[in-house]
C-alpha atoms as a PDB file:
ATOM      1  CA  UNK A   1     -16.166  59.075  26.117  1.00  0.00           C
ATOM      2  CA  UNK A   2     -15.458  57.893  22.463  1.00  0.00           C
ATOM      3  CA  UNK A   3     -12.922  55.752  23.394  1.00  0.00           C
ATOM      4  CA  UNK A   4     -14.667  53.786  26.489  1.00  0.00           C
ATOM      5  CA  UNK A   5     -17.788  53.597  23.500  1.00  0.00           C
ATOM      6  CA  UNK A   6     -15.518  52.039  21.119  1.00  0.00           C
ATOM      7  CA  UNK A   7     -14.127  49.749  23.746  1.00  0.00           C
ATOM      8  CA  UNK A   8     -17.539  48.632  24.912  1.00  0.00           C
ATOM      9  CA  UNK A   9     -18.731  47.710  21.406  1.00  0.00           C
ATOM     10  CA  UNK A  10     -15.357  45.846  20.222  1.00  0.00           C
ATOM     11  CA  UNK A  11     -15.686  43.942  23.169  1.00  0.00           C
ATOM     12  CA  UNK A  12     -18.977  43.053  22.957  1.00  0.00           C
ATOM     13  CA  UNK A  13     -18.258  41.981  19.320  1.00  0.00           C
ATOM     14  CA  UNK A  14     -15.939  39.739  20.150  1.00  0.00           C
ATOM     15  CA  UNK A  15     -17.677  37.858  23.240  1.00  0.00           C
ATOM     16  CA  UNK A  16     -20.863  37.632  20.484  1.00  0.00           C
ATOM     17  CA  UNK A  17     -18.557  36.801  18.158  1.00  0.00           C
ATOM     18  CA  UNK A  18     -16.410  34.402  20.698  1.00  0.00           C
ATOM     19  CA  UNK A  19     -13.339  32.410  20.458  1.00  0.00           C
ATOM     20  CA  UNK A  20     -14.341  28.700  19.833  1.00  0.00           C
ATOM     21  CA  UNK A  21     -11.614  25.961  20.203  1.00  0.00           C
ATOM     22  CA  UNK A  22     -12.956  22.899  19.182  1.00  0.00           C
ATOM     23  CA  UNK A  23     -11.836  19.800  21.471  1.00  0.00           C
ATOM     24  CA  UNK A  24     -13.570  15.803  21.650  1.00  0.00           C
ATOM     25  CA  UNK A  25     -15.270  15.349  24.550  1.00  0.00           C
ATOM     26  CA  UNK A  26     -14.860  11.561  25.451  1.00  0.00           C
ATOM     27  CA  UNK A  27     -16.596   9.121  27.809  1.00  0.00           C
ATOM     28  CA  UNK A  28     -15.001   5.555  28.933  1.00  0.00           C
ATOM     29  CA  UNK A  29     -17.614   3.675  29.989  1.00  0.00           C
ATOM     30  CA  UNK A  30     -17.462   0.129  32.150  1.00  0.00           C
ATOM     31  CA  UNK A  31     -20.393  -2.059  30.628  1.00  0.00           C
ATOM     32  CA  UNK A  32     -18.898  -4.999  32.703  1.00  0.00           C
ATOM     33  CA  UNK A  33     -19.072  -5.925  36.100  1.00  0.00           C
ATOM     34  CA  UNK A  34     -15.591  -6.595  37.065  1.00  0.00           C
ATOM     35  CA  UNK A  35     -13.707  -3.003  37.916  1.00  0.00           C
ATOM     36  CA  UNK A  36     -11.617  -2.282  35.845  1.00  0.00           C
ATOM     37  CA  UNK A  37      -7.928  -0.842  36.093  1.00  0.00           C
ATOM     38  CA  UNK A  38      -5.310   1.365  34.322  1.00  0.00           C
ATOM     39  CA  UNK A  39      -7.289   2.256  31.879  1.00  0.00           C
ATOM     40  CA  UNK A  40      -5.437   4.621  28.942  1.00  0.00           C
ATOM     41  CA  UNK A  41      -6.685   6.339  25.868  1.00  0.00           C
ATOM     42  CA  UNK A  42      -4.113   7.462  23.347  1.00  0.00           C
ATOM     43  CA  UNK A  43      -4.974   9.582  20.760  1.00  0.00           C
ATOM     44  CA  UNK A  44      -2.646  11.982  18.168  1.00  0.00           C
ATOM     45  CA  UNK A  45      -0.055  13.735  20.685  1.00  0.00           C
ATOM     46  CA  UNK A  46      -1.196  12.373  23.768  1.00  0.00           C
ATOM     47  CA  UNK A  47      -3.347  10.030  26.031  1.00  0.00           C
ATOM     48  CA  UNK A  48      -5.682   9.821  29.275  1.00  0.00           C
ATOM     49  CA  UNK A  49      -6.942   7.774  31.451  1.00  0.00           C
ATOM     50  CA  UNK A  50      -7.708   6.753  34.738  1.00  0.00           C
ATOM     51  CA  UNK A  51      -6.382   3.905  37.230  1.00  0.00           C
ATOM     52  CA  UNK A  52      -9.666   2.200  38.138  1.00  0.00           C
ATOM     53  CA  UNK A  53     -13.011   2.465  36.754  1.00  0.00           C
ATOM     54  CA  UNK A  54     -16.061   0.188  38.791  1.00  0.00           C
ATOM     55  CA  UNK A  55     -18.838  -1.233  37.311  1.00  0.00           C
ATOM     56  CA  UNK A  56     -21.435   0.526  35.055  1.00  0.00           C
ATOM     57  CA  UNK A  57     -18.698   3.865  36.173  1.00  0.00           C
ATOM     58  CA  UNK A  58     -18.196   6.465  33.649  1.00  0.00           C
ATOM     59  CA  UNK A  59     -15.077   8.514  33.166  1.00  0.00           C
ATOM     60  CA  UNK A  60     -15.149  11.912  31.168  1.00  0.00           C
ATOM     61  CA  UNK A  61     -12.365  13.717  29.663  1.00  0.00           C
ATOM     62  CA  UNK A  62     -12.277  16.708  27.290  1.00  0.00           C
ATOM     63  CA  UNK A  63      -9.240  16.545  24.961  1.00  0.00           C
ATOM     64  CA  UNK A  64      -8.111  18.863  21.772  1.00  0.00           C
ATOM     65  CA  UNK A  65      -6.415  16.617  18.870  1.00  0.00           C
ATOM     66  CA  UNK A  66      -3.305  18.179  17.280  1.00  0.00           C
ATOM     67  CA  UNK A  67      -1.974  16.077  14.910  1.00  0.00           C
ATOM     68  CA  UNK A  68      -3.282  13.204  13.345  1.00  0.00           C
ATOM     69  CA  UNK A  69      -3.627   9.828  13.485  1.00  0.00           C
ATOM     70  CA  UNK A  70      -5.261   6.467  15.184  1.00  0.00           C
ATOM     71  CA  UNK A  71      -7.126   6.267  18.927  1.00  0.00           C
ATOM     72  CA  UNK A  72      -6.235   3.501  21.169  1.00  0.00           C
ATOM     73  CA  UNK A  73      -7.427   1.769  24.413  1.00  0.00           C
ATOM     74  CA  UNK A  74      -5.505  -0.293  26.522  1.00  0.00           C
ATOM     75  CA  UNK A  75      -6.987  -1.525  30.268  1.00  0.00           C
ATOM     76  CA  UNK A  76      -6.328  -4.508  32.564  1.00  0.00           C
ATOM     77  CA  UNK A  77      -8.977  -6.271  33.779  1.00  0.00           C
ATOM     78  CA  UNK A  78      -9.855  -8.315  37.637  1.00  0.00           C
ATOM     79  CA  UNK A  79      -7.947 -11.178  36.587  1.00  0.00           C
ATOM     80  CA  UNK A  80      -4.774  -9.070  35.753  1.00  0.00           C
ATOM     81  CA  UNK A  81      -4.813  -9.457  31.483  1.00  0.00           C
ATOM     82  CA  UNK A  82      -4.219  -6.765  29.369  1.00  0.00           C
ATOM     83  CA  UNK A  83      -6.703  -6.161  26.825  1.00  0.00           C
ATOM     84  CA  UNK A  84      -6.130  -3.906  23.884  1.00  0.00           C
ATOM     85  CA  UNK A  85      -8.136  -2.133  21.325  1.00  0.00           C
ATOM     86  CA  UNK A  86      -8.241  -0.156  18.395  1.00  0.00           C
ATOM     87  CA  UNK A  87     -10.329   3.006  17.593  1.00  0.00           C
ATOM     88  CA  UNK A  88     -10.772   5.264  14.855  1.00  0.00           C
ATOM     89  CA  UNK A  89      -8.508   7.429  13.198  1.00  0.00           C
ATOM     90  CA  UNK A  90      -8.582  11.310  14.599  1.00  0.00           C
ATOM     91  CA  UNK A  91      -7.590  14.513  12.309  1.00  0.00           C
ATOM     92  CA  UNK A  92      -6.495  17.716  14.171  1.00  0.00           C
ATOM     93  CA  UNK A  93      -9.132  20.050  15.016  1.00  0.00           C
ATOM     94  CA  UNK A  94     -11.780  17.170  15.557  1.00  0.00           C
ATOM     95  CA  UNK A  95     -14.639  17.968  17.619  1.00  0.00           C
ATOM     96  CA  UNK A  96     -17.508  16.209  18.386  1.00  0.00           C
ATOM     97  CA  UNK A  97     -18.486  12.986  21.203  1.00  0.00           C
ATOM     98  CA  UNK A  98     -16.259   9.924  21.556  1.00  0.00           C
ATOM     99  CA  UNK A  99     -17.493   6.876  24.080  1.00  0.00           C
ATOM    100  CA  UNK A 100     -15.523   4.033  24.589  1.00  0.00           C
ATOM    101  CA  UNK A 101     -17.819   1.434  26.088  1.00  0.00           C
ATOM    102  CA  UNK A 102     -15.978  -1.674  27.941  1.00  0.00           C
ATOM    103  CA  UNK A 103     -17.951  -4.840  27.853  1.00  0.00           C
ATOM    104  CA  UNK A 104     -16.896  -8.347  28.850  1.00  0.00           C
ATOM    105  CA  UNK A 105     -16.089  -9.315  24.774  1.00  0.00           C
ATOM    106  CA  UNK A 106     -14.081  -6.225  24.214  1.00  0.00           C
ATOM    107  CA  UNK A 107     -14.337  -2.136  23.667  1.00  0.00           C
ATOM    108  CA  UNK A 108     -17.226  -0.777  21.439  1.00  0.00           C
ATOM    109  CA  UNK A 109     -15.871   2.977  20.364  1.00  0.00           C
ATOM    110  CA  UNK A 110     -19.317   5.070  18.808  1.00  0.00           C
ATOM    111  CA  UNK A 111     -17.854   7.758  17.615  1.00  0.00           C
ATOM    112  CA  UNK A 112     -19.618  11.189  17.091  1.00  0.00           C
ATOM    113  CA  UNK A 113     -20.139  11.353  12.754  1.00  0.00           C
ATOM    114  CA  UNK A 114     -18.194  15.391  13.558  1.00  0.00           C
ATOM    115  CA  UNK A 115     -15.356  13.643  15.434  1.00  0.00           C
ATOM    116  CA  UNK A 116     -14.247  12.156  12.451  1.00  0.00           C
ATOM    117  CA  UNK A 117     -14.020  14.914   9.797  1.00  0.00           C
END
């Protein structure tokens, strides 16, 4: 009976106390109204993206950044050219909001203030 007690309570400590991994949730967002295609985010250790995106679409991705180092966005647009852009620099164990918003001049990144601590 002790035991299944102590059991209860440790358990319950650590679901109150819970296990928090921070990660950067992002949004690419089409402010254009062309579609879009082959759209990639890289950021420190890896990348995402998505092969087509249509107009005023939003894509979502959750990411965790191990490592450091700078964001980037590459797409292609209707007319076939390759566009590129640079975002802001990422530290590991970032957390926050990224979004990425596409317009017809170029990419706008707002990062969340958090994201880059």
């Amino acid at each position: 009976m002790r035991t299944s007690l102590t059991l209860a309570l440790l358990g319950s400590l650590l679901a109150a106390g819970g296990c928090h991994s921070p990660y950067v949730a992002a949004t690419v967002h089409n402010g254009t109204d062309q579609p879009l295609q082959l759209i990639e985010v890289d950021y420190p250790s890896a990348s995402f993206g998505t092969e087509n995106l249509a107009p005023g679409a939003d894509f979502h991705y959750r990411f965790k950044v191990q490592g450091s180092g700078g964001t980037k966005l590459t797409y292609t647009d209707i007319a076939h050219h390759d566009h590129t852009s640079s975002g802001p620099s990422l530290h590991e164990g970032a957390e926050g909001q990224l979004v990425i918003v596409i317009t017809p001049t170029g990419a706008a990144w707002k990062p969340d203030t958090a994201v880059l601590r």
